[in-house]
PDB file of N, CA and C in Angstrom:
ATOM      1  N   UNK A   1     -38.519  18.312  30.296  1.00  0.00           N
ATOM      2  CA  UNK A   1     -37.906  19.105  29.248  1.00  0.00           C
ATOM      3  C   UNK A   1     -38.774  18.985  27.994  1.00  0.00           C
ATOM      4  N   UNK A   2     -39.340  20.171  27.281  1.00  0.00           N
ATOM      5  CA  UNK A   2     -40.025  20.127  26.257  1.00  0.00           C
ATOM      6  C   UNK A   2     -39.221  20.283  24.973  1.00  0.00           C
ATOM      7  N   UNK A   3     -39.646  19.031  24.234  1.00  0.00           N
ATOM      8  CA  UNK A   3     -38.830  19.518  22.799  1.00  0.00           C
ATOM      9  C   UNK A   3     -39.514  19.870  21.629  1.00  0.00           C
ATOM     10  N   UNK A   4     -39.042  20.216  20.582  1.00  0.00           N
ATOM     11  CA  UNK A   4     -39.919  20.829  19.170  1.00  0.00           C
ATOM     12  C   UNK A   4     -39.692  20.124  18.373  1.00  0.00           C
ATOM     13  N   UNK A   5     -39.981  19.798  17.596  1.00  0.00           N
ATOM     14  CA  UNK A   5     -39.871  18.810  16.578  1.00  0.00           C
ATOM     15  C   UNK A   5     -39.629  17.346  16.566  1.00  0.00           C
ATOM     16  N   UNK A   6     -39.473  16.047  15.357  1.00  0.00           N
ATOM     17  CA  UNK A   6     -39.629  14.988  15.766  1.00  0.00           C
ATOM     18  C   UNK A   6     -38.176  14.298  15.621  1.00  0.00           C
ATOM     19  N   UNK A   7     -37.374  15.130  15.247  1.00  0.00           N
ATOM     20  CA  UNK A   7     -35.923  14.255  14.958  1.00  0.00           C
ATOM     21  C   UNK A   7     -35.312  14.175  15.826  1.00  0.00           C
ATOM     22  N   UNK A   8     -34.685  12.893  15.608  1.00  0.00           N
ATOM     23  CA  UNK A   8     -33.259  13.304  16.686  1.00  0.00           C
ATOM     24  C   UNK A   8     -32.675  14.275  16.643  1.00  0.00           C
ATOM     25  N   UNK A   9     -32.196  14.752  15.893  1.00  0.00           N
ATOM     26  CA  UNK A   9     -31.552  16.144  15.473  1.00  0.00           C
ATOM     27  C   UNK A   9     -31.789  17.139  15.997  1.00  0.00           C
ATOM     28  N   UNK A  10     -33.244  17.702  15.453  1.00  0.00           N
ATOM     29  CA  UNK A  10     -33.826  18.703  16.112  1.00  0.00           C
ATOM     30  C   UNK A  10     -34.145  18.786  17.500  1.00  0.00           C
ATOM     31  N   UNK A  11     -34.543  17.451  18.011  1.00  0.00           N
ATOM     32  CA  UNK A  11     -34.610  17.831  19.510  1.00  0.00           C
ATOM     33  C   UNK A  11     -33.321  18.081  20.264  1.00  0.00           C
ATOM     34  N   UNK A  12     -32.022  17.429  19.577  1.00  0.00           N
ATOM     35  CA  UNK A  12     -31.111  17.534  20.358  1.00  0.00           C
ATOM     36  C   UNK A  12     -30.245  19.356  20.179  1.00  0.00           C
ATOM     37  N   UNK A  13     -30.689  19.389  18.546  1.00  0.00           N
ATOM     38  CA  UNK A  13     -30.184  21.116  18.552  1.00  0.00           C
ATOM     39  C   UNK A  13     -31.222  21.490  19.527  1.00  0.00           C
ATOM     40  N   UNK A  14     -32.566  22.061  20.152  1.00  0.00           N
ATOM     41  CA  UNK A  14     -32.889  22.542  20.629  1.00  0.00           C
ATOM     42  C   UNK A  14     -32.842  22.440  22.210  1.00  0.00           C
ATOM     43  N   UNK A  15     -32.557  21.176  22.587  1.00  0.00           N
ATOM     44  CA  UNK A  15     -32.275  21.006  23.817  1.00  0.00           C
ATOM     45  C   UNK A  15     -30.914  21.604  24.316  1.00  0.00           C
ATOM     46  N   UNK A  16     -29.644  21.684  22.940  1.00  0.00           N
ATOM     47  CA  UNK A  16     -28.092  22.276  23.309  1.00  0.00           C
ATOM     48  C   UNK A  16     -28.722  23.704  23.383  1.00  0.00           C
ATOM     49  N   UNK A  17     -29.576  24.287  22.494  1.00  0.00           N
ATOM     50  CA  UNK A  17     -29.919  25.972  22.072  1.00  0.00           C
ATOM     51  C   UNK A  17     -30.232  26.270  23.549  1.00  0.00           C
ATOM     52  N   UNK A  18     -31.309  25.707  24.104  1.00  0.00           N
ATOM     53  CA  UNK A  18     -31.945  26.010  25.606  1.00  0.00           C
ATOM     54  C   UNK A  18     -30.349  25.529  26.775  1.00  0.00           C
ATOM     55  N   UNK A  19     -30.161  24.336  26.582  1.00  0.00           N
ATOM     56  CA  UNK A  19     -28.980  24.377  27.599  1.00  0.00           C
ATOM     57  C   UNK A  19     -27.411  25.656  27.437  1.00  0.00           C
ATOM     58  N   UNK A  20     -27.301  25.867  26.582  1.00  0.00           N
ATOM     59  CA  UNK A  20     -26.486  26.805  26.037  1.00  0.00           C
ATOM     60  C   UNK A  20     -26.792  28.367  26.457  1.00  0.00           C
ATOM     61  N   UNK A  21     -28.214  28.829  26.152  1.00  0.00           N
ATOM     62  CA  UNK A  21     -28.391  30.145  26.777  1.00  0.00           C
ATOM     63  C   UNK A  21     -28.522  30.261  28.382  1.00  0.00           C
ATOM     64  N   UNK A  22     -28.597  28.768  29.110  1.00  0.00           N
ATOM     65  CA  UNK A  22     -28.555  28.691  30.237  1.00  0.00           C
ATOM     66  C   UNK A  22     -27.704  28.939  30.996  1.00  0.00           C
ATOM     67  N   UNK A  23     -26.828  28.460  30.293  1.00  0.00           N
ATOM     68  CA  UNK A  23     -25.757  27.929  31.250  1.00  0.00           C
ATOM     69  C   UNK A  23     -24.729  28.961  30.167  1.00  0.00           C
ATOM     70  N   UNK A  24     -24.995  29.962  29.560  1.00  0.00           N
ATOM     71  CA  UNK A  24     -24.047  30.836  29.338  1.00  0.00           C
ATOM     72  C   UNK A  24     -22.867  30.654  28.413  1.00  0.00           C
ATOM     73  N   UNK A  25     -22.904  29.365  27.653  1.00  0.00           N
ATOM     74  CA  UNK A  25     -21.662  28.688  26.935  1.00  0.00           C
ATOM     75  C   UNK A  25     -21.868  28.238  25.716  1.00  0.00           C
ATOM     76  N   UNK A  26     -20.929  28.329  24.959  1.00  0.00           N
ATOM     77  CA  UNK A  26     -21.164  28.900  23.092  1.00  0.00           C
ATOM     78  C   UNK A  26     -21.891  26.770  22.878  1.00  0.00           C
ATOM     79  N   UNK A  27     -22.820  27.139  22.042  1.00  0.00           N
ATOM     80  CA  UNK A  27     -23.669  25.273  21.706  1.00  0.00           C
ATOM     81  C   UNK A  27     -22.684  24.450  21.319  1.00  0.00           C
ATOM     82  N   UNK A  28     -21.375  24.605  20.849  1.00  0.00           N
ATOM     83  CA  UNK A  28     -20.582  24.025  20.292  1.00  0.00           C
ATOM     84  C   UNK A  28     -20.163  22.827  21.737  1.00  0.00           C
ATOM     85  N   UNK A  29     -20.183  23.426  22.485  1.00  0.00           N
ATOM     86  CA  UNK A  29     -19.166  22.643  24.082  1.00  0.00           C
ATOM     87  C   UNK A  29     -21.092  21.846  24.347  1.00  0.00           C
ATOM     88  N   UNK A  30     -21.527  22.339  24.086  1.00  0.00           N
ATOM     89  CA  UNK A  30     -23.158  21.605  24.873  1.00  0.00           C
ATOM     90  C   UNK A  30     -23.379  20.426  24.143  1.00  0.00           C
ATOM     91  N   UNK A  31     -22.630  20.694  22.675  1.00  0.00           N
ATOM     92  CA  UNK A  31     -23.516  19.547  21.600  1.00  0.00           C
ATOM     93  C   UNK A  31     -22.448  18.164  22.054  1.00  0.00           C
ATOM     94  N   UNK A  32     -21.111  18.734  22.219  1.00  0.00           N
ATOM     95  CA  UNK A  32     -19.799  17.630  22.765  1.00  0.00           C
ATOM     96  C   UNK A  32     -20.014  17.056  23.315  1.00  0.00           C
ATOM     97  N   UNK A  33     -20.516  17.792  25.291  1.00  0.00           N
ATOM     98  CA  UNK A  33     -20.694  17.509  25.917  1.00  0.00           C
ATOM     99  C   UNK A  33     -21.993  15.690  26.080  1.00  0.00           C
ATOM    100  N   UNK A  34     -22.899  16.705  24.562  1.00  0.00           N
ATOM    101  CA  UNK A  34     -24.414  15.649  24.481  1.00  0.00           C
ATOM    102  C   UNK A  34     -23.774  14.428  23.736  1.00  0.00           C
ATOM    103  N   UNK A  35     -22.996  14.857  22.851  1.00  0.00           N
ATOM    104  CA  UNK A  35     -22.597  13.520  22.060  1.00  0.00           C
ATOM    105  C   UNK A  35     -21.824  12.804  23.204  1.00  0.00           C
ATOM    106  N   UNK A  36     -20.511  12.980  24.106  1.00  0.00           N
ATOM    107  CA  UNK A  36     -20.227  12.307  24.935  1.00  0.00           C
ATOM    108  C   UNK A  36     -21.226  11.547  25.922  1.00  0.00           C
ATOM    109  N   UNK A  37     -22.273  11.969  26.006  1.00  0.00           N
ATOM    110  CA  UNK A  37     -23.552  11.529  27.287  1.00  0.00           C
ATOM    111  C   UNK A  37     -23.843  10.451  25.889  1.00  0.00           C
ATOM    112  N   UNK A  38     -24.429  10.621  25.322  1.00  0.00           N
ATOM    113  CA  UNK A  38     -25.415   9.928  24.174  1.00  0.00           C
ATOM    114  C   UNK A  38     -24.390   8.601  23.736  1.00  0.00           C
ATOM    115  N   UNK A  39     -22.938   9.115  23.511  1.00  0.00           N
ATOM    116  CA  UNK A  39     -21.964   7.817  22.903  1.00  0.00           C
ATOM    117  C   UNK A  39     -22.276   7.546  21.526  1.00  0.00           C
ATOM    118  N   UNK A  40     -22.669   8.163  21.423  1.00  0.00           N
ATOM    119  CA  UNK A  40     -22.546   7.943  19.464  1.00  0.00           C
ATOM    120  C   UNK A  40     -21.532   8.217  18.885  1.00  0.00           C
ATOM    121  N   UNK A  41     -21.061   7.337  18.223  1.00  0.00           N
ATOM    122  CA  UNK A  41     -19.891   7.223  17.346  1.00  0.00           C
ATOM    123  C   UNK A  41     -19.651   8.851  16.500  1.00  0.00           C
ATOM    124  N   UNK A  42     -20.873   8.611  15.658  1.00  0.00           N
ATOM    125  CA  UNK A  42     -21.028   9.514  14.445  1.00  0.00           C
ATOM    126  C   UNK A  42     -21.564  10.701  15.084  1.00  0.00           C
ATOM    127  N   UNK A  43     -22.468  11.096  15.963  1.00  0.00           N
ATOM    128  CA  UNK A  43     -22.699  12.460  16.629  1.00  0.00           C
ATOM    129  C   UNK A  43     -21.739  13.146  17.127  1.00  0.00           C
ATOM    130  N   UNK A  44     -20.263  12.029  17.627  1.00  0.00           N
ATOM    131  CA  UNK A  44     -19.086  12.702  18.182  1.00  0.00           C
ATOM    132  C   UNK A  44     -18.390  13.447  17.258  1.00  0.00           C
ATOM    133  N   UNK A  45     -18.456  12.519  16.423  1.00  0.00           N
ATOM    134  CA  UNK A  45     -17.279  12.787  15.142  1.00  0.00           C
ATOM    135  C   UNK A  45     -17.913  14.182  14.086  1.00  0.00           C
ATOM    136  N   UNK A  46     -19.312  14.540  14.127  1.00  0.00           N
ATOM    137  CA  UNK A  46     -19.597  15.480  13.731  1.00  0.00           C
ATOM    138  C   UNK A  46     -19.661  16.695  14.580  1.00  0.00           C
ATOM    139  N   UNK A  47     -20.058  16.124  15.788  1.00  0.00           N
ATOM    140  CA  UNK A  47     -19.604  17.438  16.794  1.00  0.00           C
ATOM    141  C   UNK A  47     -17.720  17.799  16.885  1.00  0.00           C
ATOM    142  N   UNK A  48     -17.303  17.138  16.770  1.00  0.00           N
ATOM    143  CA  UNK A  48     -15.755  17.252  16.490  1.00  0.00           C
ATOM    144  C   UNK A  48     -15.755  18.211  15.669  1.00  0.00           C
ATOM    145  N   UNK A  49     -15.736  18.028  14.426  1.00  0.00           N
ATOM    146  CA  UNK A  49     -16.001  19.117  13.245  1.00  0.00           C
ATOM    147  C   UNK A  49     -16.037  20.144  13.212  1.00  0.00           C
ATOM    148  N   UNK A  50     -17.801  20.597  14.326  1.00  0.00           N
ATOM    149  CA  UNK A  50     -18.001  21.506  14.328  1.00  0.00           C
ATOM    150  C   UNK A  50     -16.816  22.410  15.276  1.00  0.00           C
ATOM    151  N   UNK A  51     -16.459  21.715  16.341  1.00  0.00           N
ATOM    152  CA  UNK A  51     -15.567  22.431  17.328  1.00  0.00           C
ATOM    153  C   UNK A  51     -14.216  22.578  16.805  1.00  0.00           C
ATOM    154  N   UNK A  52     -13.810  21.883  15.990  1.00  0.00           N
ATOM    155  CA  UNK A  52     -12.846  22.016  14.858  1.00  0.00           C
ATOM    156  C   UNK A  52     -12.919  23.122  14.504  1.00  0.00           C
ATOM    157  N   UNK A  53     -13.725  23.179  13.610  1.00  0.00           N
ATOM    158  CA  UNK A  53     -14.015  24.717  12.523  1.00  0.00           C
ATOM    159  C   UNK A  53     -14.198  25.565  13.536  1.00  0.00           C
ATOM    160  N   UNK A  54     -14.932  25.644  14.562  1.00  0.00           N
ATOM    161  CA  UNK A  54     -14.982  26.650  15.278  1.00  0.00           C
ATOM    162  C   UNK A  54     -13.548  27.490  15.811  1.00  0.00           C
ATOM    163  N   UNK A  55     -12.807  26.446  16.022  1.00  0.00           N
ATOM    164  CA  UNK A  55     -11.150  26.816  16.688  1.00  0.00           C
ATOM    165  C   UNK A  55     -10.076  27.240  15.975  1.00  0.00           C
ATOM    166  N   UNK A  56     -10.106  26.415  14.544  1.00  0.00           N
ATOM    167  CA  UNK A  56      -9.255  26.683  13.488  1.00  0.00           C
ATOM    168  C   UNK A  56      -9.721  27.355  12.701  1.00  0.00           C
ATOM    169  N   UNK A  57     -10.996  27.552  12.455  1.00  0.00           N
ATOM    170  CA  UNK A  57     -11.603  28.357  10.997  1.00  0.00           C
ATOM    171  C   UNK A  57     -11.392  27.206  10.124  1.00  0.00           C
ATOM    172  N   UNK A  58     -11.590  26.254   9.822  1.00  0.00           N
ATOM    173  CA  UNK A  58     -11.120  25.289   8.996  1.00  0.00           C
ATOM    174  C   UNK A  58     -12.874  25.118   8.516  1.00  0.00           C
ATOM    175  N   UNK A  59     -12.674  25.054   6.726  1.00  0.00           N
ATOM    176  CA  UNK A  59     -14.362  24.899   6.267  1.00  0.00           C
ATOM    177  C   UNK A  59     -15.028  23.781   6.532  1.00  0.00           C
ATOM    178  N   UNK A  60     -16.115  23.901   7.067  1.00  0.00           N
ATOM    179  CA  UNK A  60     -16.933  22.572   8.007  1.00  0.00           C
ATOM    180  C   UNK A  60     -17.406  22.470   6.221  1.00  0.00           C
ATOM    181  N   UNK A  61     -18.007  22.965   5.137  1.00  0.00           N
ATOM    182  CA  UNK A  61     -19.245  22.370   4.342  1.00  0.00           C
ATOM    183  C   UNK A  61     -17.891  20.841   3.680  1.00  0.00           C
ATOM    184  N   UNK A  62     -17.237  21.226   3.398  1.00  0.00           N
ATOM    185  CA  UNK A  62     -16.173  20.419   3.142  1.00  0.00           C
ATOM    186  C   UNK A  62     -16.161  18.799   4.077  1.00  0.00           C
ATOM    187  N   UNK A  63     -15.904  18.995   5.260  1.00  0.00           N
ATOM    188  CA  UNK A  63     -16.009  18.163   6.290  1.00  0.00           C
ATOM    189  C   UNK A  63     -17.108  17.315   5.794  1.00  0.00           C
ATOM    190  N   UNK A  64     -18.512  18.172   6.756  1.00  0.00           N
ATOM    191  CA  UNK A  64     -19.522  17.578   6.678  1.00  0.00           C
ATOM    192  C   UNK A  64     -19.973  16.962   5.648  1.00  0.00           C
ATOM    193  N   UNK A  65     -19.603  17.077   4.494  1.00  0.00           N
ATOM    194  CA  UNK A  65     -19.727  16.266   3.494  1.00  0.00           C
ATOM    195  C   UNK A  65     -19.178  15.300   3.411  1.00  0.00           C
ATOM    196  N   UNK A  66     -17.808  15.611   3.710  1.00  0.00           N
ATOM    197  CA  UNK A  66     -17.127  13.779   3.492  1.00  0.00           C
ATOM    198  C   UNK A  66     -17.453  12.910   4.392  1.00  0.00           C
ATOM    199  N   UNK A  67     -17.803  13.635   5.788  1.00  0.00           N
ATOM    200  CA  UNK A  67     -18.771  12.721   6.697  1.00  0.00           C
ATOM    201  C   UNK A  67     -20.381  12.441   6.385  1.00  0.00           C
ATOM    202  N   UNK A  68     -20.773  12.752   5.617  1.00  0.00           N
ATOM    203  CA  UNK A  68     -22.156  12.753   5.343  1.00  0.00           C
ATOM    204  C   UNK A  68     -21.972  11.387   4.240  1.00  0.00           C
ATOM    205  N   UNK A  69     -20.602  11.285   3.268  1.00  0.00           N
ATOM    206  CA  UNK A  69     -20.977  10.521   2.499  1.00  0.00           C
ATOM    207  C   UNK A  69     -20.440   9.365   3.171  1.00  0.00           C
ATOM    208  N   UNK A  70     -19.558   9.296   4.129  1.00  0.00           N
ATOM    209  CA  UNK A  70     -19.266   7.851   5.166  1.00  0.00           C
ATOM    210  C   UNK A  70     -20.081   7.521   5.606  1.00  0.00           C
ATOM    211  N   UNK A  71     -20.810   8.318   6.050  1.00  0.00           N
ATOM    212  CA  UNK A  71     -22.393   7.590   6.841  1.00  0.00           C
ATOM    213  C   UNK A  71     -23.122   6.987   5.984  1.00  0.00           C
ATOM    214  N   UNK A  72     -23.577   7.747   4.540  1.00  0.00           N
ATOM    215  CA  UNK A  72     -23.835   6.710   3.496  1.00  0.00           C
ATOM    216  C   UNK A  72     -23.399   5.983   3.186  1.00  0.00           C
ATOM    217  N   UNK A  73     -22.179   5.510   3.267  1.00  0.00           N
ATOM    218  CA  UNK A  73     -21.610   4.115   2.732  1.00  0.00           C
ATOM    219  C   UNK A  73     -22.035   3.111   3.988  1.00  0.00           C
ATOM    220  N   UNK A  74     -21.799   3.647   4.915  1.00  0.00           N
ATOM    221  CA  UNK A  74     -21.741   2.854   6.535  1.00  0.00           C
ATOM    222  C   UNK A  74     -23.190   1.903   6.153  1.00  0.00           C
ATOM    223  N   UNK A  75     -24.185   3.004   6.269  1.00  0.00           N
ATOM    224  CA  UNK A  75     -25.730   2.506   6.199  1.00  0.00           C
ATOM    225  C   UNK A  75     -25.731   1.596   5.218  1.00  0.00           C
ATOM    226  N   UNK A  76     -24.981   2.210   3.838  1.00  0.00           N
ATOM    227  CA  UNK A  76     -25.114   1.202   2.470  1.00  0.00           C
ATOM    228  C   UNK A  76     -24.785   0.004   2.659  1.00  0.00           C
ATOM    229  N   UNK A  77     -23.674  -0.336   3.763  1.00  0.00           N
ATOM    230  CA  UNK A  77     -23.056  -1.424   3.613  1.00  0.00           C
ATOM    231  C   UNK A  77     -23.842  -2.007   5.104  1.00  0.00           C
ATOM    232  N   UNK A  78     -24.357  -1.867   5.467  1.00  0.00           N
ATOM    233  CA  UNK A  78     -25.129  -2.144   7.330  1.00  0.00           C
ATOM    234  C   UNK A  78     -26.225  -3.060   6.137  1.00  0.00           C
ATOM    235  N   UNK A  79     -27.145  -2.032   5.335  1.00  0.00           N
ATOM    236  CA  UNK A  79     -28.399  -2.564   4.922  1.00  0.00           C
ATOM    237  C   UNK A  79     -28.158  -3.786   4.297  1.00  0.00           C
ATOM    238  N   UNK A  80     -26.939  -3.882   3.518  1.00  0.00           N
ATOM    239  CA  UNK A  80     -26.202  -4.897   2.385  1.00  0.00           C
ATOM    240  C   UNK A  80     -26.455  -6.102   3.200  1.00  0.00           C
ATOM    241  N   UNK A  81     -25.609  -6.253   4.433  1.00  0.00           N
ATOM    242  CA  UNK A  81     -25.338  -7.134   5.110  1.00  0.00           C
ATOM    243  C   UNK A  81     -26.795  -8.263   5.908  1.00  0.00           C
ATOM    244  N   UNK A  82     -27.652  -6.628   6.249  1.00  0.00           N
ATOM    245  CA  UNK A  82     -28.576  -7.429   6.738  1.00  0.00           C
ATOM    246  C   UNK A  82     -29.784  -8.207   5.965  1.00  0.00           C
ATOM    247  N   UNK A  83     -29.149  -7.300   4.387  1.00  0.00           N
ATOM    248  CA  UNK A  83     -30.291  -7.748   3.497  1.00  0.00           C
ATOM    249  C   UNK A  83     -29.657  -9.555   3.310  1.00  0.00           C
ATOM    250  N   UNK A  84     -28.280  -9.881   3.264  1.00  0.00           N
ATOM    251  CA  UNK A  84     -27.805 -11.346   2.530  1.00  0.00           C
ATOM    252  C   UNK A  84     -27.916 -12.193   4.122  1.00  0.00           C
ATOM    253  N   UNK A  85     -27.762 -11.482   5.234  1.00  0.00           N
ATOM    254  CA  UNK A  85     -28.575 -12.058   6.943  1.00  0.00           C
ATOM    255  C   UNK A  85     -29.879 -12.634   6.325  1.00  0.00           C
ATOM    256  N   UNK A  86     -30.689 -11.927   5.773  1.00  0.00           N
ATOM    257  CA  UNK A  86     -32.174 -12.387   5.494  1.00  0.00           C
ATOM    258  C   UNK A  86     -32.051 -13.439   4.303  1.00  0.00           C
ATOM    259  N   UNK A  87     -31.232 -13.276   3.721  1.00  0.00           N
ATOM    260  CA  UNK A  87     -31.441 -14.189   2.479  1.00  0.00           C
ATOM    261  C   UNK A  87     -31.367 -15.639   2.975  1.00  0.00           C
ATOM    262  N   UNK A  88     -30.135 -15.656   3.809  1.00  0.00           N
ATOM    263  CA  UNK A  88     -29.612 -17.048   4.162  1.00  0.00           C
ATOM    264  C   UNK A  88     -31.009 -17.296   5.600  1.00  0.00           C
ATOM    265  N   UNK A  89     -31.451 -16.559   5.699  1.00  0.00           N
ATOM    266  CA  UNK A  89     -32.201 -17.004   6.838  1.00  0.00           C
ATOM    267  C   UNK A  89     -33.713 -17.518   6.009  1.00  0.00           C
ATOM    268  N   UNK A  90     -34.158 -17.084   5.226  1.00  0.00           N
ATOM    269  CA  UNK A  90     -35.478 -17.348   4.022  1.00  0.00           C
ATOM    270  C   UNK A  90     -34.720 -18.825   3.413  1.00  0.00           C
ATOM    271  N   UNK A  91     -33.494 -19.562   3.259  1.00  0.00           N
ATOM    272  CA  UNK A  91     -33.343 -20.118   2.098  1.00  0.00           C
ATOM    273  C   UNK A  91     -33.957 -21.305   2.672  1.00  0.00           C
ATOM    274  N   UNK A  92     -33.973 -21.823   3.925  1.00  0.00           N
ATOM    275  CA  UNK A  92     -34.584 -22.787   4.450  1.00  0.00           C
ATOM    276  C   UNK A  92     -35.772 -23.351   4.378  1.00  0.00           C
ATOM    277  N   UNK A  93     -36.798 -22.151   4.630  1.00  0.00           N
ATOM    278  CA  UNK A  93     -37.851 -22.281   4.424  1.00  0.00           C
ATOM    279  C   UNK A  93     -38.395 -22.512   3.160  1.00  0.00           C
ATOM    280  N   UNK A  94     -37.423 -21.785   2.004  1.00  0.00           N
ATOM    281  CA  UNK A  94     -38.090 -21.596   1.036  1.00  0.00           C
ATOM    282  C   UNK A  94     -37.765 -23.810   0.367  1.00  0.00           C
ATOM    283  N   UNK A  95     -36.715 -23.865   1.099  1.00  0.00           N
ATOM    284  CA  UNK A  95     -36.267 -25.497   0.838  1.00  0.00           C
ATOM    285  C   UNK A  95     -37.178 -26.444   0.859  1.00  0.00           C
ATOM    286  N   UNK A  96     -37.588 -26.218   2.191  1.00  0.00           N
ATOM    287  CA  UNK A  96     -38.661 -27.198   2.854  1.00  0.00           C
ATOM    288  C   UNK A  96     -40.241 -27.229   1.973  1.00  0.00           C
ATOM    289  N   UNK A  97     -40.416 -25.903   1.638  1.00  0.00           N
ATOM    290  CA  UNK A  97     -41.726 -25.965   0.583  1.00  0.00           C
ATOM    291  C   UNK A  97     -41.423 -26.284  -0.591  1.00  0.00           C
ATOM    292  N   UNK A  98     -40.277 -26.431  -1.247  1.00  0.00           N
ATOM    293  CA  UNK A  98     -40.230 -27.154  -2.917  1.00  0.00           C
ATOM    294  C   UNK A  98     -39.955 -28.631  -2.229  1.00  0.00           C
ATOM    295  N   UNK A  99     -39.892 -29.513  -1.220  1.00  0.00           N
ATOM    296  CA  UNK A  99     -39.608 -30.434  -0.770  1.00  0.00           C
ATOM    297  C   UNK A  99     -41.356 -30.867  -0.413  1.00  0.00           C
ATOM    298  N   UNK A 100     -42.045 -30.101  -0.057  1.00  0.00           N
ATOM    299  CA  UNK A 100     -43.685 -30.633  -0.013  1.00  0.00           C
ATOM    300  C   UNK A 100     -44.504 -30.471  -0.957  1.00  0.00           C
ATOM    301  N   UNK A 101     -44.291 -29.026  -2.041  1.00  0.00           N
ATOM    302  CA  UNK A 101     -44.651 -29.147  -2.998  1.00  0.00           C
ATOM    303  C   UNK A 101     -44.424 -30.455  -4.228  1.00  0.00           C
ATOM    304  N   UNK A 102     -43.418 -30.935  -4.028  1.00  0.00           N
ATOM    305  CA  UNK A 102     -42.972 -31.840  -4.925  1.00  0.00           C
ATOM    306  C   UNK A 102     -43.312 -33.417  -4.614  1.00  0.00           C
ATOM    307  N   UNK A 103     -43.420 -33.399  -2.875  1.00  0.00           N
ATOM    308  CA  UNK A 103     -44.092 -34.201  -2.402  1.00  0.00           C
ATOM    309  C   UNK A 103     -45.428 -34.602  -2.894  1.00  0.00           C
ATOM    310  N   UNK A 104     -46.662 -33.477  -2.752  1.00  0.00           N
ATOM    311  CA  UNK A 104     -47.832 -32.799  -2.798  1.00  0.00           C
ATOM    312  C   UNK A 104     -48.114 -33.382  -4.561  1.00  0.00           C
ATOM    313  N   UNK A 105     -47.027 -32.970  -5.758  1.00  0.00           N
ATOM    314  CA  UNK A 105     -47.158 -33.313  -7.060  1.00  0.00           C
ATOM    315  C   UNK A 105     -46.994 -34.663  -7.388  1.00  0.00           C
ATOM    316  N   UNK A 106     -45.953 -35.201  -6.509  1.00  0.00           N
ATOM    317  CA  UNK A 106     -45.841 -36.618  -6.635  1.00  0.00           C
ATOM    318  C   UNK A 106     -46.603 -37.833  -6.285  1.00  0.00           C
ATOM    319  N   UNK A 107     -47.087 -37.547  -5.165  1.00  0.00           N
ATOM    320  CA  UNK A 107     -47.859 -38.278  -4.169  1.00  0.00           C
ATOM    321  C   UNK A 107     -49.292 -38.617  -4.968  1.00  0.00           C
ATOM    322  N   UNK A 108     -49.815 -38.385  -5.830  1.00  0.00           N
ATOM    323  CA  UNK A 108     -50.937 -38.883  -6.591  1.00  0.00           C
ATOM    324  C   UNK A 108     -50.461 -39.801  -7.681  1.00  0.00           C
ATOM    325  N   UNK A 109     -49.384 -39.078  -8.774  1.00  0.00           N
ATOM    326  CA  UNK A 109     -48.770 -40.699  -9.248  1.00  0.00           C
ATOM    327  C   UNK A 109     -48.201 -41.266  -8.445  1.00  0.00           C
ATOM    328  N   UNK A 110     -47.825 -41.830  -7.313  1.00  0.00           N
ATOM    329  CA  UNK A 110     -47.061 -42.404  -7.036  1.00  0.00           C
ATOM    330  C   UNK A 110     -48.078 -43.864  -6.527  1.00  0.00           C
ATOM    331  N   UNK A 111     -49.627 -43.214  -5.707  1.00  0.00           N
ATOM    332  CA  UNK A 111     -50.725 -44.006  -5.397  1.00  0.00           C
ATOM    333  C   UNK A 111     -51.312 -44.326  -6.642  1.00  0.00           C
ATOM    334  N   UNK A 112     -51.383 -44.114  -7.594  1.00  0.00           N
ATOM    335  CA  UNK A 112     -51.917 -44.684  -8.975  1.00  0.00           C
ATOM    336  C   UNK A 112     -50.930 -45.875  -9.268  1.00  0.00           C
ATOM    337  N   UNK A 113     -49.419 -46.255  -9.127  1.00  0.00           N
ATOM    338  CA  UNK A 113     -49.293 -47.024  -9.565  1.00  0.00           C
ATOM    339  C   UNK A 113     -49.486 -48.483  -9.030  1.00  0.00           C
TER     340      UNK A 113
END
C-alpha cells in the first residue's frame, strides 16, 4: 500500500480516501473502522465526532476544538510528569559529584595537615 505524505494523519486520511472509493462507503465508517484496528484512544474519540456530526448535523469546529485542547492538556501534563521522572532520576548523580568534588577540594588540606 502506497502512502503520500509523512504524518500519521495524512497517511491514514489517504489510506481511508483509497479504502473508501473501494469499497464504495462514505470515509467516515473507514476512519472508525481504522481507529478501532489502530486502538487509539484519541483517534476514536475524534472519529466519533466526526460520525457524530455526520448523523446529527451537530457542529464538529466546536467539538474538535474542545478535543484539540484536551489533547493539549493531556500532552501538557504527560511532558510535566516525565519532565519531574527526570528530575528525580538526575538528583543522584548530581549528589554523588558534589560528594567528590568536595572530596577532590578537601583532600589537599586535609594531607597538608
Amino acid at each position: 500500500m502506497e502512502y503520500s505524505g509523512d504524518s500519521f494523519l495524512s497517511r491514514i486520511l489517504t489510506w481511508a480516501s483509497i479504502e473508501s472509493q473501494a469499497k464504495n462507503c462514505p470515509i467516515e465508517n473507514v476512519l472508525f473502522e481504522a481507529a478501532r484496528d489502530i486502538k487509539s484512544r484519541e483517534f476514536l474519540r475524534v472519529t466519533m465526532i466526526i460520525l457524530d456530526s455526520r448523523s446529527k448535523g451537530s457542529d464538529i469546529c466546536e467539538k474538535l476544538e474542545k478535543e484539540m485542547e484536551q489533547m493539549q492538556k493531556t500532552r501538557l501534563s504527560d511532558a510535566r510528569a516525565r519532565a519531574k521522572t527526570a528530575e528525580t532520576k538526575l538528583c543522584f548523580p548530581l549528589m554523588l559529584l558534589l560528594i567528590v568534588l568536595t572530596a577532590v577540594c578537601v583532600a589537599p588540606a586535609l594531607l597538608n595537615m
